[in-house]
PDB file of N, CA and C in Angstrom:
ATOM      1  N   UNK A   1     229.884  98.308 -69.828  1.00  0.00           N
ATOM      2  CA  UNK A   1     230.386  97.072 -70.396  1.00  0.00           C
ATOM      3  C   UNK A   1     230.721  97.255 -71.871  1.00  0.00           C
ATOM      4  N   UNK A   2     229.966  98.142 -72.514  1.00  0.00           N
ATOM      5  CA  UNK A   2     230.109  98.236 -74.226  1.00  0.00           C
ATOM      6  C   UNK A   2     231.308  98.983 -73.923  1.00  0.00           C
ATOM      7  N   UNK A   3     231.240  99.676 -73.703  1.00  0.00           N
ATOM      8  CA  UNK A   3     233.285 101.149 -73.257  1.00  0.00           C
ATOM      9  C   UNK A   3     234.217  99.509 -73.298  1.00  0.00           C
ATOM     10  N   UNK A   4     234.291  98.937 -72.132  1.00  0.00           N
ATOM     11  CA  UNK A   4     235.077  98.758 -71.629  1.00  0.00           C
ATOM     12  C   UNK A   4     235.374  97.091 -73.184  1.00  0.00           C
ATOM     13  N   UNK A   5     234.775  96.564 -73.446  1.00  0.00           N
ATOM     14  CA  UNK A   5     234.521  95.689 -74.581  1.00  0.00           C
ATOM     15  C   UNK A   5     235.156  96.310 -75.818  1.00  0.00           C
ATOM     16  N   UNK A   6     234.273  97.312 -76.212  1.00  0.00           N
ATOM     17  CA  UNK A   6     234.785  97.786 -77.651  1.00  0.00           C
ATOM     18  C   UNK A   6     236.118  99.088 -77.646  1.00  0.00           C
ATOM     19  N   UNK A   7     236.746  99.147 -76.026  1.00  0.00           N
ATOM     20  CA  UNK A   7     237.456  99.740 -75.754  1.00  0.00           C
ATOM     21  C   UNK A   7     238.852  98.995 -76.149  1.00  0.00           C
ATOM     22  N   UNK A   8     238.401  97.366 -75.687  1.00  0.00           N
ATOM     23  CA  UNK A   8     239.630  96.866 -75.139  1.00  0.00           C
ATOM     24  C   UNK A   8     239.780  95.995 -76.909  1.00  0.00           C
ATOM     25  N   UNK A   9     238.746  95.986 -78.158  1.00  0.00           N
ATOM     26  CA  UNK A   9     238.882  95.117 -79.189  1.00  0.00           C
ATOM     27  C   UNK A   9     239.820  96.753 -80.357  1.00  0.00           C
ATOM     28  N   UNK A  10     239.376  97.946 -79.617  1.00  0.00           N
ATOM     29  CA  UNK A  10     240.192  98.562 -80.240  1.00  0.00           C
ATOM     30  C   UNK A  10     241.523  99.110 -80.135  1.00  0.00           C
ATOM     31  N   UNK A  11     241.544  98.881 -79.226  1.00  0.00           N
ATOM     32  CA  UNK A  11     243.235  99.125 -78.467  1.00  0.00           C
ATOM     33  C   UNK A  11     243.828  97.834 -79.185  1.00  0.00           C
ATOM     34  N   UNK A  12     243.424  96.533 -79.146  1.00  0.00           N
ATOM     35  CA  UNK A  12     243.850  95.875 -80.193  1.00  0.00           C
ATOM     36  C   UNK A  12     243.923  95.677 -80.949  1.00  0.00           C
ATOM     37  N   UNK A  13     243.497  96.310 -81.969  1.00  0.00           N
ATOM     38  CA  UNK A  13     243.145  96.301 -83.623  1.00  0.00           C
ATOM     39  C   UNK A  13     244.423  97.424 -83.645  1.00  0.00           C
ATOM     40  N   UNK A  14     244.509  98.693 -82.808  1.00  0.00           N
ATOM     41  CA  UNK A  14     245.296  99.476 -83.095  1.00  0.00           C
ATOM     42  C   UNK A  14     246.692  99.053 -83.385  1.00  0.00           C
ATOM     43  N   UNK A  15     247.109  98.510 -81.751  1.00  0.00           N
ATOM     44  CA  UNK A  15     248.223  97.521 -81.838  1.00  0.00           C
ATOM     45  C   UNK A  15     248.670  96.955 -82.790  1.00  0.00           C
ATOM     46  N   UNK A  16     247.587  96.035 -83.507  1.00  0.00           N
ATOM     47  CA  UNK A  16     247.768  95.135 -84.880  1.00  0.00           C
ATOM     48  C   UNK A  16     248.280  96.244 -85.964  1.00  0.00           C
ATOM     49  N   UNK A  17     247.565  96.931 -85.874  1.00  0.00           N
ATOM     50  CA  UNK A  17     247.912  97.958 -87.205  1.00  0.00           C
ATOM     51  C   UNK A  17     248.967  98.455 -87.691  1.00  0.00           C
ATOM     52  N   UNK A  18     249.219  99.050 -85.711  1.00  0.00           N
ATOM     53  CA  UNK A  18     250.873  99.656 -85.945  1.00  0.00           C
ATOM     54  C   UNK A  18     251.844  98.724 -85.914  1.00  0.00           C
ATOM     55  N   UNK A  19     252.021  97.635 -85.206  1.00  0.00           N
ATOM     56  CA  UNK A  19     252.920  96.707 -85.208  1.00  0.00           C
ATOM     57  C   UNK A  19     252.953  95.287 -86.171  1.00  0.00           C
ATOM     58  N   UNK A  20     252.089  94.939 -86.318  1.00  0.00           N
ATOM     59  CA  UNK A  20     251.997  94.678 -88.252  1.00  0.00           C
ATOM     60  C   UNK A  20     252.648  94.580 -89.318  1.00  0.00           C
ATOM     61  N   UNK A  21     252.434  95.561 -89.738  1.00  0.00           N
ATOM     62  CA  UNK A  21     253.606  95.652 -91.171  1.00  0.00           C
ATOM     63  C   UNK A  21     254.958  96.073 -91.010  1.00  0.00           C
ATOM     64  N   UNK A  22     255.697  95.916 -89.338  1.00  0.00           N
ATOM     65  CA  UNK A  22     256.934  96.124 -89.032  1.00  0.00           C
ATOM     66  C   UNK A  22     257.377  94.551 -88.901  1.00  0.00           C
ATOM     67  N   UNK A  23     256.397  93.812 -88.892  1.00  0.00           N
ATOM     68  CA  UNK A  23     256.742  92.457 -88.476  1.00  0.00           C
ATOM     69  C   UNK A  23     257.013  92.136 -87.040  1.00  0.00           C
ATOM     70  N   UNK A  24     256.188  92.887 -86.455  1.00  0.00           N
ATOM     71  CA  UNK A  24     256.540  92.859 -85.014  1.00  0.00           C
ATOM     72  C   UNK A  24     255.604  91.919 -83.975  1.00  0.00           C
ATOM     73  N   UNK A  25     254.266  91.823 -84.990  1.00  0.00           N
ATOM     74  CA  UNK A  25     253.374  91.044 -84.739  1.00  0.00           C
ATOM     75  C   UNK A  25     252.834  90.338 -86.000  1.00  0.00           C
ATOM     76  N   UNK A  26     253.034  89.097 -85.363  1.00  0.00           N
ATOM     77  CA  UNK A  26     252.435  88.552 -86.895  1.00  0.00           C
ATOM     78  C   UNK A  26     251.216  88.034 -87.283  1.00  0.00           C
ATOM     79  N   UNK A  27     250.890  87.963 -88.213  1.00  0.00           N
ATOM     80  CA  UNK A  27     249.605  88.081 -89.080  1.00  0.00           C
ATOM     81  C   UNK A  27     248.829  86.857 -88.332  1.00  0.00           C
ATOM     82  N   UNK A  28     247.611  87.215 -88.231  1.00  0.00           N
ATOM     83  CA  UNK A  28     246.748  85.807 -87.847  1.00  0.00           C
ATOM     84  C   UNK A  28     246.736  84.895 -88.970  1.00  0.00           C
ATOM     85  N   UNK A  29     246.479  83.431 -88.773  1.00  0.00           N
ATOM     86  CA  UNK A  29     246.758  82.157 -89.376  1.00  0.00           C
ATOM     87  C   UNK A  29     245.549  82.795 -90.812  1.00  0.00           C
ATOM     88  N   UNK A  30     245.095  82.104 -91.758  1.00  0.00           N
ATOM     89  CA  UNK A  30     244.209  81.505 -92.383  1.00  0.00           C
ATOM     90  C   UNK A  30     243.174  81.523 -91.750  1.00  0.00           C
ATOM     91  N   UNK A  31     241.712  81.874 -91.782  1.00  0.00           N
ATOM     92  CA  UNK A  31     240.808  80.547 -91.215  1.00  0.00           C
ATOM     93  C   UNK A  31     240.558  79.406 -91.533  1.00  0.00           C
ATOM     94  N   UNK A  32     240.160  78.890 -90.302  1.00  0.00           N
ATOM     95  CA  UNK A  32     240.026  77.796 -90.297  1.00  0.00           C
ATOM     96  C   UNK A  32     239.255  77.165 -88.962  1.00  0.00           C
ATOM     97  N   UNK A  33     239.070  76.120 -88.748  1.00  0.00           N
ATOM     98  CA  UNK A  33     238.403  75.491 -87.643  1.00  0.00           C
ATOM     99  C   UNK A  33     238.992  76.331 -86.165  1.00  0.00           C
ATOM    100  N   UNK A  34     239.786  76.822 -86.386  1.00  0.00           N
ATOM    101  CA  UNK A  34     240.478  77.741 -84.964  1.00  0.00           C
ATOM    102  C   UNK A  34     239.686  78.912 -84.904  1.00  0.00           C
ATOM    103  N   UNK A  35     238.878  79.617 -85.915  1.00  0.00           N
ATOM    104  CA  UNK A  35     237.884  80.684 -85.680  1.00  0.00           C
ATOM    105  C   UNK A  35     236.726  80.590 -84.674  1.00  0.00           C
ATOM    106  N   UNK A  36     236.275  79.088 -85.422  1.00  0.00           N
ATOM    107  CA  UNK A  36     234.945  79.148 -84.439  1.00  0.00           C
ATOM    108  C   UNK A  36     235.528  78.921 -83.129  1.00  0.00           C
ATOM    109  N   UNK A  37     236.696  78.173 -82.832  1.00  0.00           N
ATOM    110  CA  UNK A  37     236.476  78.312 -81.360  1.00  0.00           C
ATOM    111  C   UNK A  37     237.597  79.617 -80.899  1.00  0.00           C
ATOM    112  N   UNK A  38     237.493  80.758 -80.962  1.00  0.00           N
ATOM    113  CA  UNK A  38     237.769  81.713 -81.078  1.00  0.00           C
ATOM    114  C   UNK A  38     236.380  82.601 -80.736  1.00  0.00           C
ATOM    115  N   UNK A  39     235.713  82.838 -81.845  1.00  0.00           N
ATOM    116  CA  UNK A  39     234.820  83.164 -81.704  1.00  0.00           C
ATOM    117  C   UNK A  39     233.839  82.820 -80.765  1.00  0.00           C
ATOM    118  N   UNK A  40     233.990  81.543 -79.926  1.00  0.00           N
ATOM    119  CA  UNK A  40     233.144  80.658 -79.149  1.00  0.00           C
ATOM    120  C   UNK A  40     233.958  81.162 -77.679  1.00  0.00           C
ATOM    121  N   UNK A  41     235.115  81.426 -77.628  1.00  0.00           N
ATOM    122  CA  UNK A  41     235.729  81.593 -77.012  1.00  0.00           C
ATOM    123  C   UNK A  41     235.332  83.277 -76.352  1.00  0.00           C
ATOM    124  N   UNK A  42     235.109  83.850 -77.162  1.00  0.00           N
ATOM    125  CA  UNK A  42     234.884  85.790 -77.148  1.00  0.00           C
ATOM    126  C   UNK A  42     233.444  85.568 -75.999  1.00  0.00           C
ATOM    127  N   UNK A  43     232.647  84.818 -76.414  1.00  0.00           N
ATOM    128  CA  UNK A  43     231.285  84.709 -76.419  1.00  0.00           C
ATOM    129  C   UNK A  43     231.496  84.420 -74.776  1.00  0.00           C
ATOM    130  N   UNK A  44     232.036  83.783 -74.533  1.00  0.00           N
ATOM    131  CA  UNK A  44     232.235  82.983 -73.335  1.00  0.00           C
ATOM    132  C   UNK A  44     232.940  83.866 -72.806  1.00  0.00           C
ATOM    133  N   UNK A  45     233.604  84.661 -72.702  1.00  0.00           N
ATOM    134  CA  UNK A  45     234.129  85.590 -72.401  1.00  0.00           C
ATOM    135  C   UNK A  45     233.641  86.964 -71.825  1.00  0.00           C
ATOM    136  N   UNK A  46     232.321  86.958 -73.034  1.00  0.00           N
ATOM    137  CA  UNK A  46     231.608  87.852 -72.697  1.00  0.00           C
ATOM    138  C   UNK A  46     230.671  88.053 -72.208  1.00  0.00           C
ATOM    139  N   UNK A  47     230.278  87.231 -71.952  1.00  0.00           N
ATOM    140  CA  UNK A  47     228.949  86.331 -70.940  1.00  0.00           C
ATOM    141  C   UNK A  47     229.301  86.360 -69.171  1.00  0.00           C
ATOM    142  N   UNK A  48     230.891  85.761 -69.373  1.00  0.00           N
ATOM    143  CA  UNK A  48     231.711  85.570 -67.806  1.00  0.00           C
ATOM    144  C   UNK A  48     231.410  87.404 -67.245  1.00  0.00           C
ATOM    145  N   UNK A  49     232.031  88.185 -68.244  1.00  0.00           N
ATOM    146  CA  UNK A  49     232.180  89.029 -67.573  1.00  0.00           C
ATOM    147  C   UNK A  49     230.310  90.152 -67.643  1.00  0.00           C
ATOM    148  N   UNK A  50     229.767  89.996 -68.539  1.00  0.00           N
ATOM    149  CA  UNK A  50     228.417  90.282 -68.221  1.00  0.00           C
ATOM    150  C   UNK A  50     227.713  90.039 -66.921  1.00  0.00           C
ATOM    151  N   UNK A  51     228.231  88.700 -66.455  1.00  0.00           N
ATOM    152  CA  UNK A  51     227.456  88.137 -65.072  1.00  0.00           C
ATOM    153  C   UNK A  51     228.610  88.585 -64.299  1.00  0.00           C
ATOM    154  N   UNK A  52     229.471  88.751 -64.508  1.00  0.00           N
ATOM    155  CA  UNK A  52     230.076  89.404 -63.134  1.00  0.00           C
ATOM    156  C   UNK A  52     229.768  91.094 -62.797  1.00  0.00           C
ATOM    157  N   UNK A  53     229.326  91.960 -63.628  1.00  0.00           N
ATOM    158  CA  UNK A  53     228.740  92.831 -63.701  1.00  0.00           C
ATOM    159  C   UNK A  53     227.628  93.367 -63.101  1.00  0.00           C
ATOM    160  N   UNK A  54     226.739  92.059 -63.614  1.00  0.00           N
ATOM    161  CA  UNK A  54     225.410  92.046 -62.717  1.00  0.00           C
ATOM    162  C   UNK A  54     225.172  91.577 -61.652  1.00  0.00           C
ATOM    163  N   UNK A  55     226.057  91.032 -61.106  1.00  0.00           N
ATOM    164  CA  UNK A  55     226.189  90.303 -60.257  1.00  0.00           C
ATOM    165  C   UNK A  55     226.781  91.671 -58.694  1.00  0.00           C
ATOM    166  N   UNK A  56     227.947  91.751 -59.591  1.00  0.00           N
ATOM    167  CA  UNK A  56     228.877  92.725 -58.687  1.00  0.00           C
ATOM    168  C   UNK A  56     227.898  94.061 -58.294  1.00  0.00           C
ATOM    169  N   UNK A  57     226.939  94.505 -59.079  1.00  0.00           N
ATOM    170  CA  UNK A  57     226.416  95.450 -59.052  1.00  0.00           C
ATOM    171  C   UNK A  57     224.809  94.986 -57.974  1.00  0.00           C
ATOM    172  N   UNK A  58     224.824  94.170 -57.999  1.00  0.00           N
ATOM    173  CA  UNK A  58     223.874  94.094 -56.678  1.00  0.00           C
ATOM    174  C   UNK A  58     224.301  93.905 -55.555  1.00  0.00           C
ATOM    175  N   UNK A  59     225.435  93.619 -55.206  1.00  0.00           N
ATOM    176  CA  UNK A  59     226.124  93.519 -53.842  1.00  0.00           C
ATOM    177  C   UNK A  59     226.813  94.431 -53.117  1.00  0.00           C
ATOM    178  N   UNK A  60     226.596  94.730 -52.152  1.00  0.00           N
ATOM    179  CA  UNK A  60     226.942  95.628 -51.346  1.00  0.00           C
ATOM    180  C   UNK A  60     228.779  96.209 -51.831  1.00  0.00           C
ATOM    181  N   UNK A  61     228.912  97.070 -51.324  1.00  0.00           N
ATOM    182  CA  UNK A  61     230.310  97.426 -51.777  1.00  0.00           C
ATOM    183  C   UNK A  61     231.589  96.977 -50.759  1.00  0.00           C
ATOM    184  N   UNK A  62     231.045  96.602 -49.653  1.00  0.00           N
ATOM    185  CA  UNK A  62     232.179  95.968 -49.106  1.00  0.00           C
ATOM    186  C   UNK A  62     232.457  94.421 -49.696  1.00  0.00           C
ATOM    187  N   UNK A  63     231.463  93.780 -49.897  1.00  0.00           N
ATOM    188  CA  UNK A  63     231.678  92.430 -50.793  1.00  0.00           C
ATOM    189  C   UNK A  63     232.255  92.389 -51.665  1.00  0.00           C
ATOM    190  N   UNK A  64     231.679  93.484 -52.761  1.00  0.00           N
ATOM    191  CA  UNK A  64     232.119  93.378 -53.986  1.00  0.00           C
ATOM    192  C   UNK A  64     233.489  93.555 -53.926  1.00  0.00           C
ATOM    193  N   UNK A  65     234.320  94.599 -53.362  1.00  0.00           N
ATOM    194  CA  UNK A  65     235.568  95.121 -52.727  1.00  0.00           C
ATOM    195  C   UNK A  65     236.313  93.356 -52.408  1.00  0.00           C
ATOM    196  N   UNK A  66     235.919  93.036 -51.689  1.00  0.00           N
ATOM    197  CA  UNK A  66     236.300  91.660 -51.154  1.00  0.00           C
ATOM    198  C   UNK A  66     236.471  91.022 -52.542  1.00  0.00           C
ATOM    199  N   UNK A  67     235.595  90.829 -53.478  1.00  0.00           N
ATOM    200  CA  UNK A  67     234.957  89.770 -54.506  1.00  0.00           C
ATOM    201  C   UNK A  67     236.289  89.969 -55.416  1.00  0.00           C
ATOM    202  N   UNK A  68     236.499  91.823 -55.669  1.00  0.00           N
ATOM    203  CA  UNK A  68     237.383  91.607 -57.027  1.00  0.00           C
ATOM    204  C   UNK A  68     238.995  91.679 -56.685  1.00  0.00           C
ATOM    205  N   UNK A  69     239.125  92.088 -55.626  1.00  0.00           N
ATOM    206  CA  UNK A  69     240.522  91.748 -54.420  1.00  0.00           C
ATOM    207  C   UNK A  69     240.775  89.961 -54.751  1.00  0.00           C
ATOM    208  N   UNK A  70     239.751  89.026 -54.034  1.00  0.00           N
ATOM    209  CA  UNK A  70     240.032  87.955 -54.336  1.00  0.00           C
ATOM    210  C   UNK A  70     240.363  87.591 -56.083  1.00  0.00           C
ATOM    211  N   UNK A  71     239.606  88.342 -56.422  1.00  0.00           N
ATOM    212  CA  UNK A  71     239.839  87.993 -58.051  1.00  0.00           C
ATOM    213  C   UNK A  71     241.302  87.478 -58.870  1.00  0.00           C
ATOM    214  N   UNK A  72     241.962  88.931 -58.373  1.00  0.00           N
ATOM    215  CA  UNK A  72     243.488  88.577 -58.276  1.00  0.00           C
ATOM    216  C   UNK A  72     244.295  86.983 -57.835  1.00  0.00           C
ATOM    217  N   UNK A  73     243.885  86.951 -56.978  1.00  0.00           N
ATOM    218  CA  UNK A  73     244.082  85.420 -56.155  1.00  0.00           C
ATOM    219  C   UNK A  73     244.221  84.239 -57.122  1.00  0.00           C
ATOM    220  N   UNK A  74     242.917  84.187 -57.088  1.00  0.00           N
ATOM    221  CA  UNK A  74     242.374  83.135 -58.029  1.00  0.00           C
ATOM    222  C   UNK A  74     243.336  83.260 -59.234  1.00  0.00           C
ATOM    223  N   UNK A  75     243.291  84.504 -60.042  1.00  0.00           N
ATOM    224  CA  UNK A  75     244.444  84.032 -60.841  1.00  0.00           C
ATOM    225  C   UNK A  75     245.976  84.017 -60.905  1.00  0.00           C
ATOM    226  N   UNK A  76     246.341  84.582 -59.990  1.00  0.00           N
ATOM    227  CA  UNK A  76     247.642  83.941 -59.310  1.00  0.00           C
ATOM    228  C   UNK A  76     247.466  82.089 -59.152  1.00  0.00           C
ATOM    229  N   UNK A  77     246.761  81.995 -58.445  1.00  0.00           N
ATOM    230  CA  UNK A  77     246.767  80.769 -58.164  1.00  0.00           C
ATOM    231  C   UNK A  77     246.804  79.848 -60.061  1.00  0.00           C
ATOM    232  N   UNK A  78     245.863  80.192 -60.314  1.00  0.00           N
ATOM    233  CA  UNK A  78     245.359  79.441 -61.656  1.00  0.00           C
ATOM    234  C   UNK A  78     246.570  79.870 -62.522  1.00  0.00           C
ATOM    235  N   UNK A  79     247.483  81.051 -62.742  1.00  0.00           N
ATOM    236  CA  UNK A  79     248.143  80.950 -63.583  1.00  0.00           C
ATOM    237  C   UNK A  79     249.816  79.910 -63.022  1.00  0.00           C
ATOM    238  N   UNK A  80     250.069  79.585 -61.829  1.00  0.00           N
ATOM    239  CA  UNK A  80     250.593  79.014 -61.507  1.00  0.00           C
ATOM    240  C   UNK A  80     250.096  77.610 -61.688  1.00  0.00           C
ATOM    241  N   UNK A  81     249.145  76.982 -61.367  1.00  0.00           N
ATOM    242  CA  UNK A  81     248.401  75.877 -61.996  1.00  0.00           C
ATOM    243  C   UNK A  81     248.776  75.206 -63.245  1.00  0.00           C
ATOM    244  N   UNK A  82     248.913  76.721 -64.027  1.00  0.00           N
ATOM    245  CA  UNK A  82     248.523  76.186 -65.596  1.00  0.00           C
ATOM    246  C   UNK A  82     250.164  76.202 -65.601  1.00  0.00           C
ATOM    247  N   UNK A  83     250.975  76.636 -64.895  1.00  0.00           N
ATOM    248  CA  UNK A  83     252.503  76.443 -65.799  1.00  0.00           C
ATOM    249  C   UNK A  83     253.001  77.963 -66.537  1.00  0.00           C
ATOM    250  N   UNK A  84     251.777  78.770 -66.332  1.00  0.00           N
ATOM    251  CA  UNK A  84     252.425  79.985 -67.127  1.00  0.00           C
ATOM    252  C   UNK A  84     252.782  80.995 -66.235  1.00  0.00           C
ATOM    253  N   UNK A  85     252.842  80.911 -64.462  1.00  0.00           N
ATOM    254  CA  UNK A  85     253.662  81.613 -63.446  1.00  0.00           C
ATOM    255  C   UNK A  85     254.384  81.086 -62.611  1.00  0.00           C
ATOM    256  N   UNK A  86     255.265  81.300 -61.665  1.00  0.00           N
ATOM    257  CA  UNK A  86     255.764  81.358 -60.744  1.00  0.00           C
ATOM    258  C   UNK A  86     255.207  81.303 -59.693  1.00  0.00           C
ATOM    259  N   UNK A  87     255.488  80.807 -58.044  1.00  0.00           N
ATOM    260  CA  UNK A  87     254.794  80.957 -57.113  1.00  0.00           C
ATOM    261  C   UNK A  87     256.083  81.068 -56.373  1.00  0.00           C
ATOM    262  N   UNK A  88     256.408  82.647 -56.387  1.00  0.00           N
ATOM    263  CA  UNK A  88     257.180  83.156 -55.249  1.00  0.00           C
ATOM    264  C   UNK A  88     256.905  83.631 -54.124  1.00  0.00           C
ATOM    265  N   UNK A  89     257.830  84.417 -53.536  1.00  0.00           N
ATOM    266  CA  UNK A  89     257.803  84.578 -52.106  1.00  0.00           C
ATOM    267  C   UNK A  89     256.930  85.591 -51.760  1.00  0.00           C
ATOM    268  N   UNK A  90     256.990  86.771 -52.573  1.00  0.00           N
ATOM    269  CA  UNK A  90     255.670  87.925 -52.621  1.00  0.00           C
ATOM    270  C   UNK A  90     254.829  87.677 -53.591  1.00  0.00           C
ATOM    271  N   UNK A  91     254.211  86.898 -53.893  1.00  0.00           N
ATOM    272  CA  UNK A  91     253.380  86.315 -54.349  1.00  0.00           C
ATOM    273  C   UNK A  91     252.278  85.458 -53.634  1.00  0.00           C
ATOM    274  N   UNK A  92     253.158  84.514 -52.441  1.00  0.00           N
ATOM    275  CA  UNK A  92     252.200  83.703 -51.378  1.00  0.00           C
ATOM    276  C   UNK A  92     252.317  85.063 -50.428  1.00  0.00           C
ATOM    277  N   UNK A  93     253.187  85.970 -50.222  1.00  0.00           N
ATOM    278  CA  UNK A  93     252.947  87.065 -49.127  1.00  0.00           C
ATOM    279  C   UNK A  93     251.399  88.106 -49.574  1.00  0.00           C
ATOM    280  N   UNK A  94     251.497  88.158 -50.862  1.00  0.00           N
ATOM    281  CA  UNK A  94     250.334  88.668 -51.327  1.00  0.00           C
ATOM    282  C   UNK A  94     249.013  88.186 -51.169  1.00  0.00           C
ATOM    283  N   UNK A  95     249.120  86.667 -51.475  1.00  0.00           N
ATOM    284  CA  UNK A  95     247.807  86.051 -51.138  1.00  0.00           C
ATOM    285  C   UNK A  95     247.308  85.798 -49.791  1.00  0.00           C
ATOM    286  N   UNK A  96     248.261  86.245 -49.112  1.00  0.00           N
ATOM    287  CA  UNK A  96     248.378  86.030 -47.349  1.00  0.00           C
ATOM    288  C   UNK A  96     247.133  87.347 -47.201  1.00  0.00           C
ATOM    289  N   UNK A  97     247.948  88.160 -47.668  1.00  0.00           N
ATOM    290  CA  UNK A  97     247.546  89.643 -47.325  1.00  0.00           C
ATOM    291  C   UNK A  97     245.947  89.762 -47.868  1.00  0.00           C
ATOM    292  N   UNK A  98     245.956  89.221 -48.940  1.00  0.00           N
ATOM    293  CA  UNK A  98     244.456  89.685 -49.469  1.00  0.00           C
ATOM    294  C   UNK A  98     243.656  88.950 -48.955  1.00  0.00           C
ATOM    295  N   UNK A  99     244.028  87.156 -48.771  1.00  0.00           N
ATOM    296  CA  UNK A  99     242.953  86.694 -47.598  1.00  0.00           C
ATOM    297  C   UNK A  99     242.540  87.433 -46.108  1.00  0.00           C
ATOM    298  N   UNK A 100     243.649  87.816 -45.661  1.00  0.00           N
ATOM    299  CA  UNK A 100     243.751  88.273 -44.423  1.00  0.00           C
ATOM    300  C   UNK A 100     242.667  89.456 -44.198  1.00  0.00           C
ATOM    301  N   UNK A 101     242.723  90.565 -45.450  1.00  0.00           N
ATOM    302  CA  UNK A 101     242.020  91.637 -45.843  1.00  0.00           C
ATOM    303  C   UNK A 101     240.355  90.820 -45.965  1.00  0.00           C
ATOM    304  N   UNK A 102     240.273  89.803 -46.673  1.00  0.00           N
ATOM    305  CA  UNK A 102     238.826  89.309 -46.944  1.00  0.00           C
ATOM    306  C   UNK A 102     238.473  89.335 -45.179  1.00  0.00           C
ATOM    307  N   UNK A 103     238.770  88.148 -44.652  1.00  0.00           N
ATOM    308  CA  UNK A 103     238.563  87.982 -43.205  1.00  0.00           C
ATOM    309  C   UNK A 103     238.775  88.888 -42.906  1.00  0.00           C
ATOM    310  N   UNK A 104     239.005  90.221 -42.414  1.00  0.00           N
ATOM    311  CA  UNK A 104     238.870  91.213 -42.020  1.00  0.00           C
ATOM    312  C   UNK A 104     237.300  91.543 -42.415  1.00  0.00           C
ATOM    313  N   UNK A 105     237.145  91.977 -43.780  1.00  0.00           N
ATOM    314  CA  UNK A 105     235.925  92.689 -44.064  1.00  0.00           C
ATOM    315  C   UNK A 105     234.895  91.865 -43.698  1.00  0.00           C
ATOM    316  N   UNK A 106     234.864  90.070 -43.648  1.00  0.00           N
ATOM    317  CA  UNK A 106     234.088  89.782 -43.044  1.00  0.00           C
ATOM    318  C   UNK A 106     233.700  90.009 -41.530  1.00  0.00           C
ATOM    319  N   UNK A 107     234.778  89.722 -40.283  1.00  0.00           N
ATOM    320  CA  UNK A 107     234.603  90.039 -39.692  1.00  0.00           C
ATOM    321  C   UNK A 107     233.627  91.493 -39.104  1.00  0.00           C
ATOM    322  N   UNK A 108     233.604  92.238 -40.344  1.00  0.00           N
ATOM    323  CA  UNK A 108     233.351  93.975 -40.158  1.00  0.00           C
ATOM    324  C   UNK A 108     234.191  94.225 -39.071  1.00  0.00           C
ATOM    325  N   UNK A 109     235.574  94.692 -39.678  1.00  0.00           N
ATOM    326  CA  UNK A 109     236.335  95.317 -39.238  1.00  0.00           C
ATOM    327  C   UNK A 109     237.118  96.347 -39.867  1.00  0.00           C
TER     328      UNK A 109
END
């Protein structure tokens, strides 16, 4: 979890660095009241994925297999929800498929 955390805050800092002073990305605001919930935001973030960790790691591997397959789903679904995707044609063919795959592994098949 620390790799994959301080993996993914430095791949972004890098980003910032190089693309930055080309003006390619632009500078974060001031602080201000948008930090703390930022910062409140990380926390929560990092908590979600802590318990999915511990979680995932006590369950058998065909579940878990199932668990992070569906994962995808869910945010297909949710980013269509929110207005920031599409819900096309291989998109519901996809979610077909990965339910179909869950019910399968339940079944044990």
């Amino acid at each position: 979890a620390l790799a994959m955390f301080s993996g993914g805050a430095a791949l972004a800092a890098a980003i910032a660095f190089v693309l930055g002073p080309g003006g390619l990305v632009p500078p974060p605001p001031a602080a201000g009241p948008w930090l703390a919930g930022a910062f409140a935001l990380g926390l929560l973030f990092l908590a979600s994925n802590l318990a999915l960790q511990y979680g995932a790691s006590r369950l058998s591997a065909n579940v878990t297999a199932v668990v992070m397959v569906s994962e995808v789903l869910f945010a297909s679904v949710s980013a269509v929800a929110l207005g920031a995707g599409e819900g096309t044609v291989p998109l519901v063919a996809g979610g077909v498929l990965i339910v179909g795959a869950a019910l399968l592994a339940v079944r044990g098949r």
